[in-house]
Protein backbone atom coordinates (compact mmCIF):
# COMPACT_ATOMS: atom_id res chain seq x y z
CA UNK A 1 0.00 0.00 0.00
CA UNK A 2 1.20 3.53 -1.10
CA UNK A 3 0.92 6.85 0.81
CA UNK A 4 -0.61 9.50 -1.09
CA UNK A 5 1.51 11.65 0.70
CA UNK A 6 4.88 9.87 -0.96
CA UNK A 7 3.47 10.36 -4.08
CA UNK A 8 4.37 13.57 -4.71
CA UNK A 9 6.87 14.70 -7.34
CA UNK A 10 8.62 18.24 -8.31
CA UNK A 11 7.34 19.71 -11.76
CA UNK A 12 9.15 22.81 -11.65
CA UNK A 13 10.79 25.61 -9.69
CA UNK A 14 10.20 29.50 -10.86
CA UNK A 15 12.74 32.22 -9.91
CA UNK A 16 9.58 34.31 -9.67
CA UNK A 17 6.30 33.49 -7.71
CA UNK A 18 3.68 35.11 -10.35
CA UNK A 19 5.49 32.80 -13.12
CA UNK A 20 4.94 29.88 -10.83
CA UNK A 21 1.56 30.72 -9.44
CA UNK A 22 0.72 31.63 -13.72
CA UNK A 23 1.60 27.79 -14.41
CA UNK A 24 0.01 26.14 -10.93
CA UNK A 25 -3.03 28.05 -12.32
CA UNK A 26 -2.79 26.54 -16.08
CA UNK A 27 -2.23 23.30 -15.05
CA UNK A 28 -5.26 23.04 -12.39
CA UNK A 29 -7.29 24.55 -15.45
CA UNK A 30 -6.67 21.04 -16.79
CA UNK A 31 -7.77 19.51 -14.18
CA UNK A 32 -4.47 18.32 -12.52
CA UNK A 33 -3.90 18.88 -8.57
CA UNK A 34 -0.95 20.64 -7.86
CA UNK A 35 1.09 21.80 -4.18
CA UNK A 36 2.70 24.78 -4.04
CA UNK A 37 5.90 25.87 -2.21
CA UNK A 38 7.13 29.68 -1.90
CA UNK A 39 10.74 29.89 -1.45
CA UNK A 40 10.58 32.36 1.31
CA UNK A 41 8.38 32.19 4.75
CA UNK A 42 8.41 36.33 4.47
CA UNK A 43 4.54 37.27 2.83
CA UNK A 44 5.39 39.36 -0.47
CA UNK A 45 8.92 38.58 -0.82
CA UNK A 46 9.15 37.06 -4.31
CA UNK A 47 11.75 34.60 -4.09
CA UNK A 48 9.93 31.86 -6.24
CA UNK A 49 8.24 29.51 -6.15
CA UNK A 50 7.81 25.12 -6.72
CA UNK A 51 5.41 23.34 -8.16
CA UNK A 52 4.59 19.84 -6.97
CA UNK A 53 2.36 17.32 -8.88
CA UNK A 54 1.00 13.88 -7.98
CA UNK A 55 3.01 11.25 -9.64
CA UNK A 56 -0.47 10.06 -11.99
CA UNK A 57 -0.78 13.42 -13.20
CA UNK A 58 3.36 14.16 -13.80
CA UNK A 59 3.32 12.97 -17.74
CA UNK A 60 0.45 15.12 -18.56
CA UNK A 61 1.78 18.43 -16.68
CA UNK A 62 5.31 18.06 -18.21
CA UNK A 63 3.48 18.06 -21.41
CA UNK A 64 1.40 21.31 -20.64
CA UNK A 65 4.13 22.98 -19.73
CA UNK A 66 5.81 22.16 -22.64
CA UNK A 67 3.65 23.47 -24.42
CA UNK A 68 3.61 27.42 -23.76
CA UNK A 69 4.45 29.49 -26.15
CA UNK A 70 7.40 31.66 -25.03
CA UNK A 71 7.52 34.02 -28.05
CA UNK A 72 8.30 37.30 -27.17
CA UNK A 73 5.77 39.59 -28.77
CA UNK A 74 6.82 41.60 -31.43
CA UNK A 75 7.58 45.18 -30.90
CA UNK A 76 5.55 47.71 -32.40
């Protein structure tokens, strides 16, 4: 028998907490459960952030993820 709470795996870590929260919110728009942890017990300070992901749901959120479009816009 497994623990659920073993099961548990790092997706990603952010060097900003908006760009993590941004992709924790994406990927729970698809329907997968995701943990966060900020980088810093101090409220505001954005010191990143780490996603967390339950082992069933790992394939399909790497994929996601993979998925963004990271153009840069053009410049007008």
């Amino acid at each position: 028998m497994s623990n659920p709470v073993d099961e548990w795996h790092k997706l990603a870590s952010y060097d900003t907490n908006i760009q993590g929260e941004l992709h924790a919110n994406l990927l729970k728009n698809n329907g997968i459960a995701v943990s966060l942890q900020a980088l810093s017990a101090i409220p505001g300070l954005n010191s990143g952030l780490v996603i967390w992901v339950q082992q069933a749901d790992l394939a399909r959120a790497n994929e996601i993820l993979q998925n963004i479009d990271v153009t840069p816009a053009a410049d007008d």
